[in-house]
PDB file of N, CA and C in Angstrom:
ATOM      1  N   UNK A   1     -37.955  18.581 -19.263  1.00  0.00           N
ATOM      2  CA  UNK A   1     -38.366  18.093 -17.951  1.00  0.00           C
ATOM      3  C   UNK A   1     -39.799  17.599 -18.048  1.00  0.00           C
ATOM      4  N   UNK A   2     -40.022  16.485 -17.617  1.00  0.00           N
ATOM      5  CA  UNK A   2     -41.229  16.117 -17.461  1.00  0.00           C
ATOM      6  C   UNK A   2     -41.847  15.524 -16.285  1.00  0.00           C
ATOM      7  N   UNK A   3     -42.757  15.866 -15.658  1.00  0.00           N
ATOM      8  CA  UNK A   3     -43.550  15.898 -14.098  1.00  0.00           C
ATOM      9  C   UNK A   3     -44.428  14.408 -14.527  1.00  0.00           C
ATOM     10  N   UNK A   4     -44.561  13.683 -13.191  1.00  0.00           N
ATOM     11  CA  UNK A   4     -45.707  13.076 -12.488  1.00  0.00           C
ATOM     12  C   UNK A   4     -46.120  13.594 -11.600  1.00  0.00           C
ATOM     13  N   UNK A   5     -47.563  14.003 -11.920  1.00  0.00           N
ATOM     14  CA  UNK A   5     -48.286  14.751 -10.774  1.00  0.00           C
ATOM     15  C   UNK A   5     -49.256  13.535 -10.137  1.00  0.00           C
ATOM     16  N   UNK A   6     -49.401  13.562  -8.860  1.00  0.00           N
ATOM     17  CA  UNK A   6     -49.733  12.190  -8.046  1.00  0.00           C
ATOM     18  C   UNK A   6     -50.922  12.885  -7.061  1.00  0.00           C
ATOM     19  N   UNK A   7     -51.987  12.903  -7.409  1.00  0.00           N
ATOM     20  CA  UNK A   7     -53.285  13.338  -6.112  1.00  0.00           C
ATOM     21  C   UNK A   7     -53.474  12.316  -5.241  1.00  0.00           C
ATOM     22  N   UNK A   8     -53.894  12.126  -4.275  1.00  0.00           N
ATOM     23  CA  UNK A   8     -54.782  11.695  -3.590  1.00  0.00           C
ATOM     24  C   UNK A   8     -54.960  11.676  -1.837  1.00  0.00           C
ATOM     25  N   UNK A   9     -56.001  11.180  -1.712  1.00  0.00           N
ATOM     26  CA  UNK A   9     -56.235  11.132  -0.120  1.00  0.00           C
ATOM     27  C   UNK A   9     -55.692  10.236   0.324  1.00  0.00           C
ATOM     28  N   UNK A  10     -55.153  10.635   2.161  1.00  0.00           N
ATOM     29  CA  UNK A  10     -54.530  10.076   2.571  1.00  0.00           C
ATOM     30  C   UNK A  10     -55.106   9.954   3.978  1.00  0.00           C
ATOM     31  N   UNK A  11     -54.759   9.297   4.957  1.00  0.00           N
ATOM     32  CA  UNK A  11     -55.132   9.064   6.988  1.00  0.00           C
ATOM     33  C   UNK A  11     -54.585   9.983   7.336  1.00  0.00           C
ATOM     34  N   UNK A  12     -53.064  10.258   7.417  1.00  0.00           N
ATOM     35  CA  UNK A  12     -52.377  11.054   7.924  1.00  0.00           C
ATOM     36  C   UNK A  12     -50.858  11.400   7.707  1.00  0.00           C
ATOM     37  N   UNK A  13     -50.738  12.875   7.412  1.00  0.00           N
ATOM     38  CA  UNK A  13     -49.900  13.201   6.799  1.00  0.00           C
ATOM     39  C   UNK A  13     -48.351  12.327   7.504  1.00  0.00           C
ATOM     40  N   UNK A  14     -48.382  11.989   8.791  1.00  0.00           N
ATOM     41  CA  UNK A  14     -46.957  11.467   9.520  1.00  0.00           C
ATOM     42  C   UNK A  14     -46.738  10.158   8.940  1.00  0.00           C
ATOM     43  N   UNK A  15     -47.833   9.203   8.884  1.00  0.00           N
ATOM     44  CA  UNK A  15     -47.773   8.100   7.879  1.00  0.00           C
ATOM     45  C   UNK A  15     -47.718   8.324   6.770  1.00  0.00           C
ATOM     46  N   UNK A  16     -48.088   8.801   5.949  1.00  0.00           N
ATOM     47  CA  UNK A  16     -47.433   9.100   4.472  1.00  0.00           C
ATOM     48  C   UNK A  16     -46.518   9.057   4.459  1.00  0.00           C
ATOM     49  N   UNK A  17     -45.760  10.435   4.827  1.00  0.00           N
ATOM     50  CA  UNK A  17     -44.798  10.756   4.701  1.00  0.00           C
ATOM     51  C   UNK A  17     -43.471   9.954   5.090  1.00  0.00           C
ATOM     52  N   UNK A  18     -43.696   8.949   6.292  1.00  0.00           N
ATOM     53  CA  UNK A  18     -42.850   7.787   6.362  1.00  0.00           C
ATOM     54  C   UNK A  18     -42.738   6.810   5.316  1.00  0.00           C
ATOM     55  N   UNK A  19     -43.740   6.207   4.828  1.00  0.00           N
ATOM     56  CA  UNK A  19     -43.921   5.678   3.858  1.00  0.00           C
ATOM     57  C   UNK A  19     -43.483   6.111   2.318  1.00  0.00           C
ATOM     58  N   UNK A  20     -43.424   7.438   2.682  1.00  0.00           N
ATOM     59  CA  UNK A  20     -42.953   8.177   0.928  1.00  0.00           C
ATOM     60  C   UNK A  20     -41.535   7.870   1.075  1.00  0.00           C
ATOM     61  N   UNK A  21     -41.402   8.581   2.089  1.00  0.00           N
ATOM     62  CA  UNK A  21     -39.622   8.803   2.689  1.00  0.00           C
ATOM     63  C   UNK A  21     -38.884   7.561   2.394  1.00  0.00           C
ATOM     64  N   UNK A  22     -39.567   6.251   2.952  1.00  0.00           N
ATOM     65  CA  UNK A  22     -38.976   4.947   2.713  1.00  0.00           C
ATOM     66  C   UNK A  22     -38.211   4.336   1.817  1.00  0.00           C
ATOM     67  N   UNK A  23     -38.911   5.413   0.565  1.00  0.00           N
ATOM     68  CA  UNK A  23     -38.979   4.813  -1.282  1.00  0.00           C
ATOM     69  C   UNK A  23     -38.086   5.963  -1.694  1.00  0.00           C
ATOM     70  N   UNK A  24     -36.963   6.620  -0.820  1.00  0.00           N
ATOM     71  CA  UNK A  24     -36.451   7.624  -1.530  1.00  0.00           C
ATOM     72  C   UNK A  24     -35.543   7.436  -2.783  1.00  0.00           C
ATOM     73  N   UNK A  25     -34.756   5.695  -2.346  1.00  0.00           N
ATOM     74  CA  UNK A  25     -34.085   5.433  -2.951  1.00  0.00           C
ATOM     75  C   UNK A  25     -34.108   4.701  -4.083  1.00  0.00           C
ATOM     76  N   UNK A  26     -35.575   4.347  -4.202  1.00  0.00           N
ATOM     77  CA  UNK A  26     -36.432   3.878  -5.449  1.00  0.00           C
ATOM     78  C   UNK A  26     -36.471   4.860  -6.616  1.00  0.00           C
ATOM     79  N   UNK A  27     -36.867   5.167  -5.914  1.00  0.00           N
ATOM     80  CA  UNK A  27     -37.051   7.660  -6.328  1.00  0.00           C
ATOM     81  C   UNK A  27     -35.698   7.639  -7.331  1.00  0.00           C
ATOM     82  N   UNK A  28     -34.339   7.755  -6.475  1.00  0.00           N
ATOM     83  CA  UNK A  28     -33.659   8.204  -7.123  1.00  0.00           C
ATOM     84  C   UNK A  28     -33.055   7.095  -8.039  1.00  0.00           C
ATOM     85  N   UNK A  29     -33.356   5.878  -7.990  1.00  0.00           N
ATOM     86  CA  UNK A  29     -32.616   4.811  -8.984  1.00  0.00           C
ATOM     87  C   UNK A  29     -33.673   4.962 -10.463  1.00  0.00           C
ATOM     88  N   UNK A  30     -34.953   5.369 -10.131  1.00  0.00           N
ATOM     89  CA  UNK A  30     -35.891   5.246 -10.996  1.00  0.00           C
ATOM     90  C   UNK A  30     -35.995   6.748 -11.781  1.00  0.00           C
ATOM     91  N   UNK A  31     -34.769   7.609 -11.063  1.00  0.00           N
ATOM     92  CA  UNK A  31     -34.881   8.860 -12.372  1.00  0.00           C
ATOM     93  C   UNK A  31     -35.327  10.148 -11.909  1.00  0.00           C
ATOM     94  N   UNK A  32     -36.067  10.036 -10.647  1.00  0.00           N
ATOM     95  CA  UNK A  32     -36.304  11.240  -9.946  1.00  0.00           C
ATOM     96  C   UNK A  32     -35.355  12.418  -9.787  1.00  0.00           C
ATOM     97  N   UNK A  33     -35.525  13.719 -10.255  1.00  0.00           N
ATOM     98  CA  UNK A  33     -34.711  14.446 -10.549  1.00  0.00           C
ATOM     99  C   UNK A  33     -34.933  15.811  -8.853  1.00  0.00           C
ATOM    100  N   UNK A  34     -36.407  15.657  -8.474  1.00  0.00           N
ATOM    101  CA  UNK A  34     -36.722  16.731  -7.609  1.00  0.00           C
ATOM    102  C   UNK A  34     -38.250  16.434  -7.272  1.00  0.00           C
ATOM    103  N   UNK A  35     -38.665  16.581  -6.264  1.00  0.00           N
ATOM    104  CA  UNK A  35     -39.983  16.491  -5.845  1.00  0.00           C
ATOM    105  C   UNK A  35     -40.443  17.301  -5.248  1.00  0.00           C
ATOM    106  N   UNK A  36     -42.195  17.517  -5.170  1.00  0.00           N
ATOM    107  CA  UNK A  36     -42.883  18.850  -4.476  1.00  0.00           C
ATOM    108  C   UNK A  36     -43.784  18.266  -3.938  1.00  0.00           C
ATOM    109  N   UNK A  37     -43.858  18.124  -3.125  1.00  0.00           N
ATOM    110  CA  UNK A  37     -45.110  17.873  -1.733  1.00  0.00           C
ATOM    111  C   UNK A  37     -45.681  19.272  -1.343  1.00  0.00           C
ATOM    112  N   UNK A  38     -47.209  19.031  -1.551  1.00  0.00           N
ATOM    113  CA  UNK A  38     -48.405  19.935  -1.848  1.00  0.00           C
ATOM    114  C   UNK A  38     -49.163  19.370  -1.368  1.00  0.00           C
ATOM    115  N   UNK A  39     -49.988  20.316  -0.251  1.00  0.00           N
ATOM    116  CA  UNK A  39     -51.016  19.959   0.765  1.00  0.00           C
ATOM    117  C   UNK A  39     -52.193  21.204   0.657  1.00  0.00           C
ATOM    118  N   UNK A  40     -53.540  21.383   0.281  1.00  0.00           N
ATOM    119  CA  UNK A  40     -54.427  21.895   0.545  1.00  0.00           C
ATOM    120  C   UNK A  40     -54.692  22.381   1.886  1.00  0.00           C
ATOM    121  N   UNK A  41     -54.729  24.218   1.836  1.00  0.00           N
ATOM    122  CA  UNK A  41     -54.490  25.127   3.112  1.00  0.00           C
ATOM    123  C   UNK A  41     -55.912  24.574   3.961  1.00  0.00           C
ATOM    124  N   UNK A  42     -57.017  23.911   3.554  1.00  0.00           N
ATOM    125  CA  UNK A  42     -58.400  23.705   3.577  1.00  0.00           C
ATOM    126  C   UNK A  42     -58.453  21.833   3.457  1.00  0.00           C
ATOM    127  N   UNK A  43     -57.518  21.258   3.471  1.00  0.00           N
ATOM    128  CA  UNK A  43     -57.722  19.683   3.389  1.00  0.00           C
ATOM    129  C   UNK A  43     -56.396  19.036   3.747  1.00  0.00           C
ATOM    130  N   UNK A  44     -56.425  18.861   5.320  1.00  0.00           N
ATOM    131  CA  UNK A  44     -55.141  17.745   5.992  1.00  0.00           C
ATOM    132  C   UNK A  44     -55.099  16.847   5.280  1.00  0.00           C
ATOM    133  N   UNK A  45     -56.309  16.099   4.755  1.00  0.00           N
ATOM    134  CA  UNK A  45     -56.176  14.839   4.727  1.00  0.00           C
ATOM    135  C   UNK A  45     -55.855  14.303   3.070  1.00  0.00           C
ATOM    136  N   UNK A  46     -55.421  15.285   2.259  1.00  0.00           N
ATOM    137  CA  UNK A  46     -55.342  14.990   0.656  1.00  0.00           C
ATOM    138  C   UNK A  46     -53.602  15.806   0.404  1.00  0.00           C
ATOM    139  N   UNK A  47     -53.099  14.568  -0.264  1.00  0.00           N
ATOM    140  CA  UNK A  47     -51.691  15.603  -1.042  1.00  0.00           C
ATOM    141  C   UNK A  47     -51.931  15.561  -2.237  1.00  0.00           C
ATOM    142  N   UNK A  48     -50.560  16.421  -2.734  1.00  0.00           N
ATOM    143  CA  UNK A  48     -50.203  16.598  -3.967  1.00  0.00           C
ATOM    144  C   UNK A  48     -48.926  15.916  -4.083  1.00  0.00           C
ATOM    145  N   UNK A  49     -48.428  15.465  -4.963  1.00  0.00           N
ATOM    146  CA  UNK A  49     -46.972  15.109  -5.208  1.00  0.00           C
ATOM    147  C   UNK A  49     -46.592  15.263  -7.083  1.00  0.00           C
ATOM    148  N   UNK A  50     -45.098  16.420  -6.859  1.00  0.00           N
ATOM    149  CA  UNK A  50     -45.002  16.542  -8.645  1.00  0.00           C
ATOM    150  C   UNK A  50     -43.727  15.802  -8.174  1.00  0.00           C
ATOM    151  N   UNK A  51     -43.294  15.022  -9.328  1.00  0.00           N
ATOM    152  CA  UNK A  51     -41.846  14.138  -9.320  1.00  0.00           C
ATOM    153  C   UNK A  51     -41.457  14.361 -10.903  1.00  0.00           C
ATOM    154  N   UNK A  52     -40.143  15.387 -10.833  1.00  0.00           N
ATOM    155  CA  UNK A  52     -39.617  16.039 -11.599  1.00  0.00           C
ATOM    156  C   UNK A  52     -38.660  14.619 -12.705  1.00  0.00           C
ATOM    157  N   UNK A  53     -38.503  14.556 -13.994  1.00  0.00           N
ATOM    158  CA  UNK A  53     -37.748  13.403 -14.647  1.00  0.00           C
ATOM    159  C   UNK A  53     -37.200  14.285 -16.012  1.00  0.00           C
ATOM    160  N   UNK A  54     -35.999  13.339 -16.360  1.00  0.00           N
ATOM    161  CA  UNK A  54     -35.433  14.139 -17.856  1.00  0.00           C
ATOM    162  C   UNK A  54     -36.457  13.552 -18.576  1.00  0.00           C
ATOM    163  N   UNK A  55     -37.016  12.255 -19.000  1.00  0.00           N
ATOM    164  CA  UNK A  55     -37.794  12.066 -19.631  1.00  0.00           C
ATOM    165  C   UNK A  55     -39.256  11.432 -19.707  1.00  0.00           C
ATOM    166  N   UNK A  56     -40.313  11.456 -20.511  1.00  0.00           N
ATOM    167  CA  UNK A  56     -41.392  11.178 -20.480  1.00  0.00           C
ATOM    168  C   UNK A  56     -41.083   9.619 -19.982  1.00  0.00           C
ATOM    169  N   UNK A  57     -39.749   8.961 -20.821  1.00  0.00           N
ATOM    170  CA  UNK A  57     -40.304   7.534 -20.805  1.00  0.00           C
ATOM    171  C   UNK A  57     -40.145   6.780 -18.909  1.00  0.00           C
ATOM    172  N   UNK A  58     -39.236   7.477 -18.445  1.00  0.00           N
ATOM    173  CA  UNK A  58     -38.936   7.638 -16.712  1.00  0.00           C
ATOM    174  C   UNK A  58     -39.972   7.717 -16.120  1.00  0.00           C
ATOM    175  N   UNK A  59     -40.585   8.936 -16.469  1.00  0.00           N
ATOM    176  CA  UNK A  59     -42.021   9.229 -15.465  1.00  0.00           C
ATOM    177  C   UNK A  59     -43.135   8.248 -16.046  1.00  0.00           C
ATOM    178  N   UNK A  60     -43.345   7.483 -17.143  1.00  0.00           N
ATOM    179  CA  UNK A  60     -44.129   6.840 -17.419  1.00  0.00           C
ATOM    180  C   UNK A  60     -44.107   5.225 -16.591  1.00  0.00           C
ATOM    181  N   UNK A  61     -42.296   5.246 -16.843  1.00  0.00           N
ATOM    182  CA  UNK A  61     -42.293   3.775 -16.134  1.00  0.00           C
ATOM    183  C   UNK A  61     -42.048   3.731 -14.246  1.00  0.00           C
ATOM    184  N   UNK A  62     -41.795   5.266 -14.091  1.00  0.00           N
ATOM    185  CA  UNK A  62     -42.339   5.094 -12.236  1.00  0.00           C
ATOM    186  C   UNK A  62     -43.621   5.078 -12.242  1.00  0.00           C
ATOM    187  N   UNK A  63     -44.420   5.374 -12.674  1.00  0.00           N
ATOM    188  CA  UNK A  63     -45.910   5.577 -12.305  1.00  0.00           C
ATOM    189  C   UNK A  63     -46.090   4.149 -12.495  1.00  0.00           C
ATOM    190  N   UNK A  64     -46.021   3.257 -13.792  1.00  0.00           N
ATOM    191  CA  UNK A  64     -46.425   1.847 -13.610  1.00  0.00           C
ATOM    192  C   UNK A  64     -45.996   1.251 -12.772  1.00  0.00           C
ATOM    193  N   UNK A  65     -44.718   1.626 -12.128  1.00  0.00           N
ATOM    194  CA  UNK A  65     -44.086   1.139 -10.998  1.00  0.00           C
ATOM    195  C   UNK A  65     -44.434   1.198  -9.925  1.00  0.00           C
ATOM    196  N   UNK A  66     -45.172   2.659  -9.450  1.00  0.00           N
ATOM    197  CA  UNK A  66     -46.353   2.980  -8.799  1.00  0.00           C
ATOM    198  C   UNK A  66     -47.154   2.151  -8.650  1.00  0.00           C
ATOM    199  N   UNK A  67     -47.986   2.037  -9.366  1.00  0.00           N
ATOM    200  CA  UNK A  67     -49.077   1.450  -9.401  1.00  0.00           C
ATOM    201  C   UNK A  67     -49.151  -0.464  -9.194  1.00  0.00           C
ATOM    202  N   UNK A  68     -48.327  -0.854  -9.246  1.00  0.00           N
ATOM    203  CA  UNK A  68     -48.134  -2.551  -9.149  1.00  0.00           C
ATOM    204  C   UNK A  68     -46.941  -2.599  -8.210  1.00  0.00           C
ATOM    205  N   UNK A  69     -46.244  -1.945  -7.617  1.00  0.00           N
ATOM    206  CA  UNK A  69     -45.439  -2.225  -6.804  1.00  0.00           C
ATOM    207  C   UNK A  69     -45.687  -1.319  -4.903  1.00  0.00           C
ATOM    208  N   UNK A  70     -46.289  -0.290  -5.670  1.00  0.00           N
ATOM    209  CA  UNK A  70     -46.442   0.440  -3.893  1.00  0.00           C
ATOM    210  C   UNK A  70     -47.776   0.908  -3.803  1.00  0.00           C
ATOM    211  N   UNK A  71     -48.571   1.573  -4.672  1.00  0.00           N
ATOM    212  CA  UNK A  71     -50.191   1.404  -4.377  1.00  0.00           C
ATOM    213  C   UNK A  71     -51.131   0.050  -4.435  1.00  0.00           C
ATOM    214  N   UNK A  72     -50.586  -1.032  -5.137  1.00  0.00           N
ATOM    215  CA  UNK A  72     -51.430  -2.030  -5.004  1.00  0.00           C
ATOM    216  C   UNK A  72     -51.133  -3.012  -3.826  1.00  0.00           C
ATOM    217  N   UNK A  73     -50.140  -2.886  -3.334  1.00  0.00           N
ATOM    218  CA  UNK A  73     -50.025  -3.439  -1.440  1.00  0.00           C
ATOM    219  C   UNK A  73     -49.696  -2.780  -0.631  1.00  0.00           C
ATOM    220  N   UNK A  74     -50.925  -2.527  -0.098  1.00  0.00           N
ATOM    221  CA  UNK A  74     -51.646  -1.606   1.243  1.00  0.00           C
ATOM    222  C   UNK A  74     -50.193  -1.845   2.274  1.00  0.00           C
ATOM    223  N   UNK A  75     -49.281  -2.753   2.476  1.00  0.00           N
ATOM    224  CA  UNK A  75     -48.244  -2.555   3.451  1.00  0.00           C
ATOM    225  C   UNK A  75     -47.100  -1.449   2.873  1.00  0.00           C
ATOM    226  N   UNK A  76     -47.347  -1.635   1.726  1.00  0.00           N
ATOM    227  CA  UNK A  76     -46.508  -0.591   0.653  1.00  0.00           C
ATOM    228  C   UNK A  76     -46.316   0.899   1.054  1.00  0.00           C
ATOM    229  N   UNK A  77     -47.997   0.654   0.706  1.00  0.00           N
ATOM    230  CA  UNK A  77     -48.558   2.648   0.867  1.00  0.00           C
ATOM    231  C   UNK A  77     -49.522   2.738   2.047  1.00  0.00           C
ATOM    232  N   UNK A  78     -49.009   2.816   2.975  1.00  0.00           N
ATOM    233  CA  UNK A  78     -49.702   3.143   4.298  1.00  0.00           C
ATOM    234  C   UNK A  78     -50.044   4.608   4.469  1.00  0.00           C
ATOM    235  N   UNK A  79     -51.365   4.863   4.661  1.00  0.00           N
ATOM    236  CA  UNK A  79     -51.318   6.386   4.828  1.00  0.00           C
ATOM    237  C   UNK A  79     -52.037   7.005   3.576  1.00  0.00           C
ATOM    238  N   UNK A  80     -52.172   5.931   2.589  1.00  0.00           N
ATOM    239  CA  UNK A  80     -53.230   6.138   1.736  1.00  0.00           C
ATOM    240  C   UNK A  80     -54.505   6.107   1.467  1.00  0.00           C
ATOM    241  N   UNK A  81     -55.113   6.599   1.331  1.00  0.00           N
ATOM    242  CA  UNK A  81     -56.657   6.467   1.626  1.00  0.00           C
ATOM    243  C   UNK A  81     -57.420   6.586  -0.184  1.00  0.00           C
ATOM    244  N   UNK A  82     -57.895   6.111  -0.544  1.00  0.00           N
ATOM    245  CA  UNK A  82     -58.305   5.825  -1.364  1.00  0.00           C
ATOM    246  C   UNK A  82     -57.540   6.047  -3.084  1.00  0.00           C
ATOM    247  N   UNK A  83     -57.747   5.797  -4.268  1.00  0.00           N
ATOM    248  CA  UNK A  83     -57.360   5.284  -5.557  1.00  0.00           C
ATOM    249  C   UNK A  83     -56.444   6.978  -5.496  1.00  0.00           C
ATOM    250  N   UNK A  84     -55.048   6.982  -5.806  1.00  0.00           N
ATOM    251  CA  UNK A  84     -54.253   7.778  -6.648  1.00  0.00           C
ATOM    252  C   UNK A  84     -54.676   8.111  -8.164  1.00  0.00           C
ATOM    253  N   UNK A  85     -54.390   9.456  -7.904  1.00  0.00           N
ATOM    254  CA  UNK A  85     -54.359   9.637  -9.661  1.00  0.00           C
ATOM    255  C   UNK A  85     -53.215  10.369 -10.134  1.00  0.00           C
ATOM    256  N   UNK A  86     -52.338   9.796 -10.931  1.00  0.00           N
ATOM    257  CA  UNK A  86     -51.128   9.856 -11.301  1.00  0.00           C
ATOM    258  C   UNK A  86     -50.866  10.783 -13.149  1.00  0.00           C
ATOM    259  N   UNK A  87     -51.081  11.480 -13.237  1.00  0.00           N
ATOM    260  CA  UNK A  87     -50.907  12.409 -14.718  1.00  0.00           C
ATOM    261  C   UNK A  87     -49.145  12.779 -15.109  1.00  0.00           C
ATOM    262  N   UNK A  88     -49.183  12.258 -16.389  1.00  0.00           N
ATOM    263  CA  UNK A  88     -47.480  12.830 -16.739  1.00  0.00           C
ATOM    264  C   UNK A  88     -48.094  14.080 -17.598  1.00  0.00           C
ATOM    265  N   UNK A  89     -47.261  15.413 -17.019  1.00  0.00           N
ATOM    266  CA  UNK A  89     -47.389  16.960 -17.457  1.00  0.00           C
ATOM    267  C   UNK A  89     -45.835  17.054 -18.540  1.00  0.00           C
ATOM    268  N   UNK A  90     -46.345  17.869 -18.984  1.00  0.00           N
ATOM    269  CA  UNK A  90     -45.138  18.199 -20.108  1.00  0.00           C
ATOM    270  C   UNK A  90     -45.355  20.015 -20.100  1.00  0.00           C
ATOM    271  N   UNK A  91     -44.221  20.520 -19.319  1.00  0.00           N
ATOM    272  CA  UNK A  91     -43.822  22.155 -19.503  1.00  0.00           C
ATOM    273  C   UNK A  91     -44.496  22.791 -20.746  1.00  0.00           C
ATOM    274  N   UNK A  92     -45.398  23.166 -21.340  1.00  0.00           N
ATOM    275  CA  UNK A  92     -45.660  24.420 -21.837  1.00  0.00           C
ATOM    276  C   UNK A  92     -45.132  25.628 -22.385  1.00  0.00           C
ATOM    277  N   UNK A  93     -45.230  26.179 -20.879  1.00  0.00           N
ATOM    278  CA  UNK A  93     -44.329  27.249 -20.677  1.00  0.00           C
ATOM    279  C   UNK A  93     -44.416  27.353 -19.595  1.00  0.00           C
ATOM    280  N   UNK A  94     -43.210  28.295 -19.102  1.00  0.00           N
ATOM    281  CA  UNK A  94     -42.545  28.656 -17.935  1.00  0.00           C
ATOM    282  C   UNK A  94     -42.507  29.986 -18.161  1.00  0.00           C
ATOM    283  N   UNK A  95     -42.453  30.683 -16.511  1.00  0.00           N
ATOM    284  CA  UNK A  95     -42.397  32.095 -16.190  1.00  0.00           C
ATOM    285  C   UNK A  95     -41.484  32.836 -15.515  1.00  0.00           C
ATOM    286  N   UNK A  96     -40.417  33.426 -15.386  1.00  0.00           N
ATOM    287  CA  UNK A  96     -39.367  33.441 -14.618  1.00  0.00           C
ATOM    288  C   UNK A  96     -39.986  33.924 -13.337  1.00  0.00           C
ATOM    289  N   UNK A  97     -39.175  33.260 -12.186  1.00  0.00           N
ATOM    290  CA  UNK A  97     -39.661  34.105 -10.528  1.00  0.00           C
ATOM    291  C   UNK A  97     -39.700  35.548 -10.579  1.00  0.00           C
ATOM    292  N   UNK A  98     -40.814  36.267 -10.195  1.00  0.00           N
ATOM    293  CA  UNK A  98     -40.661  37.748  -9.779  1.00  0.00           C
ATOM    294  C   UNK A  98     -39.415  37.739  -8.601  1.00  0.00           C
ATOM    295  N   UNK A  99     -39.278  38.975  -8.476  1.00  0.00           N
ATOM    296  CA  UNK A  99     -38.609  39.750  -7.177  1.00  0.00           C
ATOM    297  C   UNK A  99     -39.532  40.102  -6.342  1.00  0.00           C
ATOM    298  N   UNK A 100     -39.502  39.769  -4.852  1.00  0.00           N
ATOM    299  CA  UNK A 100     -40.773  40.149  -3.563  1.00  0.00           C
ATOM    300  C   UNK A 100     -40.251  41.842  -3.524  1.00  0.00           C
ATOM    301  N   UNK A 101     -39.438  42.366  -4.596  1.00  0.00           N
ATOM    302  CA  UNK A 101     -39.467  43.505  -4.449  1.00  0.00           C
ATOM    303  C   UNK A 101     -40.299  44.570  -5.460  1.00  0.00           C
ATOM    304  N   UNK A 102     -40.863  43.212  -6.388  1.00  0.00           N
ATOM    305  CA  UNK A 102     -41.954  44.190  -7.032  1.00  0.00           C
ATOM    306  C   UNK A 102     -42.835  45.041  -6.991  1.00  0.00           C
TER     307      UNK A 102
END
């Protein structure tokens, strides 16, 4: 499994999120396996986004896809507020979930 992790600031989370929502089906033609929307308990105005892929070469070619097709026209990505930064992560390691009965 390999992640695109996607930072940046945004106007407002209801516009984003329309705007993300829009591209779901981009998402899934382009390889998207699962996504995590991550918001700072201390910052409305900045997300997180991980976009889960079987392979490096997927998450490499949404992000360029990213970047020349929906961050570089502002009608695209509404709700964005300044330059994305887009990192492909590669698993490490993993930890299995505790039990909340620990």
């Amino acid at each position: 499994m390999t992640t695109l992790h996607i930072e940046h600031p945004i106007t407002d989370y209801a516009t984003w999120k329309h705007a993300f929502d829009s591209f779901a089906d981009l998402r899934e033609k382009s390889g998207v396996r699962a996504h995590v929307i991550r918001r700072p308990i201390d910052d409305s105005r900045f997300i997180l986004v991980d976009l889960d892929f079987d392979s490096e070469d997927a998450a490499i070619a949404f992000r360029e896809l990213l970047r020349s097709r929906v961050w570089a026209i502002p009608a695209n990505s509404p709700g964005l507020a300044g330059e994305p930064t887009a990192t492909i992560l590669r698993i490490q390691e993993k930890s299995a979930p505790r039990s909340s009965d620990e």
